[in-house]
N, C-alpha and C. Protein backbone atom coordinates (compact mmCIF):
# COMPACT_ATOMS: atom_id res chain seq x y z
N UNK A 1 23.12 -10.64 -4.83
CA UNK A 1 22.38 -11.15 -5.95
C UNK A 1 21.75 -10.00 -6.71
N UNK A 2 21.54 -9.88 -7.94
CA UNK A 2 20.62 -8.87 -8.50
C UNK A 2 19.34 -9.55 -9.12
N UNK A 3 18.77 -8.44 -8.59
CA UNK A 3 17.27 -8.14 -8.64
C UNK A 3 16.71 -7.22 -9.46
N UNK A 4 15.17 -6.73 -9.41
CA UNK A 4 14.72 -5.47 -10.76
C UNK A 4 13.66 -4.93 -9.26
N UNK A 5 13.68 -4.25 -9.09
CA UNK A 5 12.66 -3.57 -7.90
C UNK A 5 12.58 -2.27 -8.68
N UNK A 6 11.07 -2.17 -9.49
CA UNK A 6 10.02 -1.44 -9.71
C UNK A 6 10.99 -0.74 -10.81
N UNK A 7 11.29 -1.56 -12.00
CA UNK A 7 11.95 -1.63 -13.07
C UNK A 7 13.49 -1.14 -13.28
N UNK A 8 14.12 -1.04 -11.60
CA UNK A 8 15.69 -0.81 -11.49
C UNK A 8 16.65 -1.69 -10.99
N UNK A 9 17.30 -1.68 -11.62
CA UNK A 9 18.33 -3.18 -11.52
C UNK A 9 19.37 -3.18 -9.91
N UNK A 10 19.09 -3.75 -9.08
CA UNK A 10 19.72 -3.53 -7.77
C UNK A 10 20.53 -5.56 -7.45
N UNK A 11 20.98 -4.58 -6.17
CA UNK A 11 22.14 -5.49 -5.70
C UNK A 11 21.28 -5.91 -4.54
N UNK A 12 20.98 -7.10 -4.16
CA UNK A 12 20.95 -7.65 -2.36
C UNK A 12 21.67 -9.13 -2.28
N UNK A 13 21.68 -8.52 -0.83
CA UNK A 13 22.64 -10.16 -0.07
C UNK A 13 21.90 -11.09 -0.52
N UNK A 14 22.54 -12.34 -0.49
CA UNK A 14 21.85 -13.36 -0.36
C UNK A 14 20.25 -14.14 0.84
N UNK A 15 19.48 -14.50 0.44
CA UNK A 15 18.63 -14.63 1.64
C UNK A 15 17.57 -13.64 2.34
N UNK A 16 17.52 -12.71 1.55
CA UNK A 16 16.95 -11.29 1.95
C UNK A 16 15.25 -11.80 1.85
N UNK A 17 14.54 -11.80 3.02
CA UNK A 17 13.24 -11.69 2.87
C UNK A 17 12.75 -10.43 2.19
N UNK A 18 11.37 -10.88 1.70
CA UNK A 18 10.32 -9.47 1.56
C UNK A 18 10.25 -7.94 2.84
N UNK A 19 10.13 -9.30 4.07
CA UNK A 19 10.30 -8.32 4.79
C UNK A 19 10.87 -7.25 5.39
N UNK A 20 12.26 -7.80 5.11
CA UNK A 20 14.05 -8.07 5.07
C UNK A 20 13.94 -6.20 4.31
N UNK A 21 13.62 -6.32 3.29
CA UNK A 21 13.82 -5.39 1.89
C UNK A 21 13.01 -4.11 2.26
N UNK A 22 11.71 -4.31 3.33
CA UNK A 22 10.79 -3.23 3.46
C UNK A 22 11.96 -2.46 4.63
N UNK A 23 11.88 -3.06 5.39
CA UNK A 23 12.71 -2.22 6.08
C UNK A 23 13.83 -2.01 5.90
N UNK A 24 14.75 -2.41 4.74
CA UNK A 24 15.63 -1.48 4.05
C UNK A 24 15.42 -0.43 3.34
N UNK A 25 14.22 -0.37 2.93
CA UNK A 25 13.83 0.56 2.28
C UNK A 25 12.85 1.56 2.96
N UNK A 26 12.47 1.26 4.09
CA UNK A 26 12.14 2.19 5.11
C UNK A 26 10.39 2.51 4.64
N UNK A 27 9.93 1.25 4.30
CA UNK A 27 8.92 0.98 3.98
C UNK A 27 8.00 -0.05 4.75
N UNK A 28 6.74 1.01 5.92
CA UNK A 28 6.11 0.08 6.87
C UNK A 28 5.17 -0.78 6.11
N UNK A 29 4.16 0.17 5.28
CA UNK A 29 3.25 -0.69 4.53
C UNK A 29 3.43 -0.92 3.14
N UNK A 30 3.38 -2.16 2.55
CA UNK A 30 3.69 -1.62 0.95
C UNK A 30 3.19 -3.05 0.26
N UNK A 31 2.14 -2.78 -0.91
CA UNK A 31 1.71 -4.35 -1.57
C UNK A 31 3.01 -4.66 -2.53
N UNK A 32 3.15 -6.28 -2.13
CA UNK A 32 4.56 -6.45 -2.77
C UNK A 32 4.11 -7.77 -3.97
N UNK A 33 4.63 -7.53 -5.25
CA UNK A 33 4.59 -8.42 -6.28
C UNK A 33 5.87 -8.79 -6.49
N UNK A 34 6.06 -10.04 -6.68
CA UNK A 34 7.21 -10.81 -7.30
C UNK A 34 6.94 -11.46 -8.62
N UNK A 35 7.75 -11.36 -9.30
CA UNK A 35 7.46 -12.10 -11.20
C UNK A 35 6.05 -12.02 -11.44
N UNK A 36 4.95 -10.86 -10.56
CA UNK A 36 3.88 -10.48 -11.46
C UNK A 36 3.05 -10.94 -10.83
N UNK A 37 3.49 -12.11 -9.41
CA UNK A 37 1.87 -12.14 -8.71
C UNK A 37 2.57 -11.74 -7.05
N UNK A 38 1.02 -11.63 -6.90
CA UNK A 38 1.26 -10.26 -5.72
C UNK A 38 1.38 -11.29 -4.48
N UNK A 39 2.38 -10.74 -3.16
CA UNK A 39 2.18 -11.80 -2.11
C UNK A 39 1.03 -11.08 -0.80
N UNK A 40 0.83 -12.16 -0.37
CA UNK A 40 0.01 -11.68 1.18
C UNK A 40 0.83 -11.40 1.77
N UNK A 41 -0.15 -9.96 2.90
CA UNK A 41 1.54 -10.07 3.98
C UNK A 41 1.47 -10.94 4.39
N UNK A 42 1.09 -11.61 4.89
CA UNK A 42 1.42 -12.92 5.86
C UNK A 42 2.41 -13.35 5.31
N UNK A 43 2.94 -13.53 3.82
CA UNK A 43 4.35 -14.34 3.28
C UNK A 43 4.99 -13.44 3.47
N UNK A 44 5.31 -12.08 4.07
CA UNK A 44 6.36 -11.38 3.36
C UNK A 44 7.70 -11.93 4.85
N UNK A 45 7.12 -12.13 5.81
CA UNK A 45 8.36 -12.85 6.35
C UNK A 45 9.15 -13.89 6.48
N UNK A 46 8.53 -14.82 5.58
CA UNK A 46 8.81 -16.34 5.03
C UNK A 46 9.65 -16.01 3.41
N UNK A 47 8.72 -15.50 3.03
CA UNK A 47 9.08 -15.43 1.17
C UNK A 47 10.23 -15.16 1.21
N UNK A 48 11.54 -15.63 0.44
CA UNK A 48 13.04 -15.09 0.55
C UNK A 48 13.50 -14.59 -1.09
N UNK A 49 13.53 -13.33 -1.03
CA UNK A 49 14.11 -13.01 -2.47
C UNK A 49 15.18 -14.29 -3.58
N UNK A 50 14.55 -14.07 -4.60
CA UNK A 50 15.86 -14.76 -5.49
C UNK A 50 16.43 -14.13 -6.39
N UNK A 51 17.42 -14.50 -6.82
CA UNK A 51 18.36 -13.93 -7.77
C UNK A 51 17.83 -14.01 -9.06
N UNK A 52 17.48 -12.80 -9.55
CA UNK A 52 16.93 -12.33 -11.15
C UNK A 52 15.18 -12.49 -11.11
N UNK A 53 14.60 -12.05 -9.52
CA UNK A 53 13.35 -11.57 -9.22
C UNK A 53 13.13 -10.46 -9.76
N UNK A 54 11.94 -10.08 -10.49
CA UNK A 54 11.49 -9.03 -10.70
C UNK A 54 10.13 -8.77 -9.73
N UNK A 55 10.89 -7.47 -8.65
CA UNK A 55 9.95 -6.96 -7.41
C UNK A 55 9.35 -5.69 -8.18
N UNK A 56 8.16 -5.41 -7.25
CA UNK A 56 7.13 -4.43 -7.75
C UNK A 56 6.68 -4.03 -6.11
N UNK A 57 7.03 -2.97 -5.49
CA UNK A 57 6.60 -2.31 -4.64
C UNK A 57 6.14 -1.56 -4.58
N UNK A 58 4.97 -0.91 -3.66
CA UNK A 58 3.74 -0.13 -4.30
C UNK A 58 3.31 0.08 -2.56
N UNK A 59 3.95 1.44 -1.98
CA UNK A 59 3.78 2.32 -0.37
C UNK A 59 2.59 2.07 -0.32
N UNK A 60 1.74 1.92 0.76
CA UNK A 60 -0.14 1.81 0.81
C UNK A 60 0.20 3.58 1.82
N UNK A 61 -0.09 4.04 1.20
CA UNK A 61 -1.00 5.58 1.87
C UNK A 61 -2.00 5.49 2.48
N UNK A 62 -2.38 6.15 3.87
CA UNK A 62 -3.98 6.62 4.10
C UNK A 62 -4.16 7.87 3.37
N UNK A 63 -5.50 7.58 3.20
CA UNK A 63 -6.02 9.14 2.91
C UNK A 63 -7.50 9.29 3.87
N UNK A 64 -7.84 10.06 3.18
CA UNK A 64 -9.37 10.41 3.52
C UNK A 64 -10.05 12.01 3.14
């Protein structure tokens, strides 16, 4: 299916969770928006990508 993840036009399988996508992308922590509102993690292993989603992923860093 295609998707827009952080304004680039990509390809995923069908059925691909949020969560599904972090660890394709080799991403432990990261605040995730879909069509502009942001999810809790708690959804990101339920929520299932759709076809012509616009994702917004955003790494959480420590600092100090």
């Amino acid at each position: 299916m295609n998707v827009t993840i952080n304004k680039k036009p990509q390809q995923l399988e069908d059925g691909v969770t949020v969560s599904e996508l972090l660890k394709l992308r080799k991403m432990r922590r990261a605040a995730v928006w879909i069509n502009g509102t942001q999810l809790l993690s708690a959804e990101y292993e339920t929520c299932q990508i759709k076809e012509g989603d616009e994702i917004r992923l955003l790494r959480i860093m420590a600092g100090g």
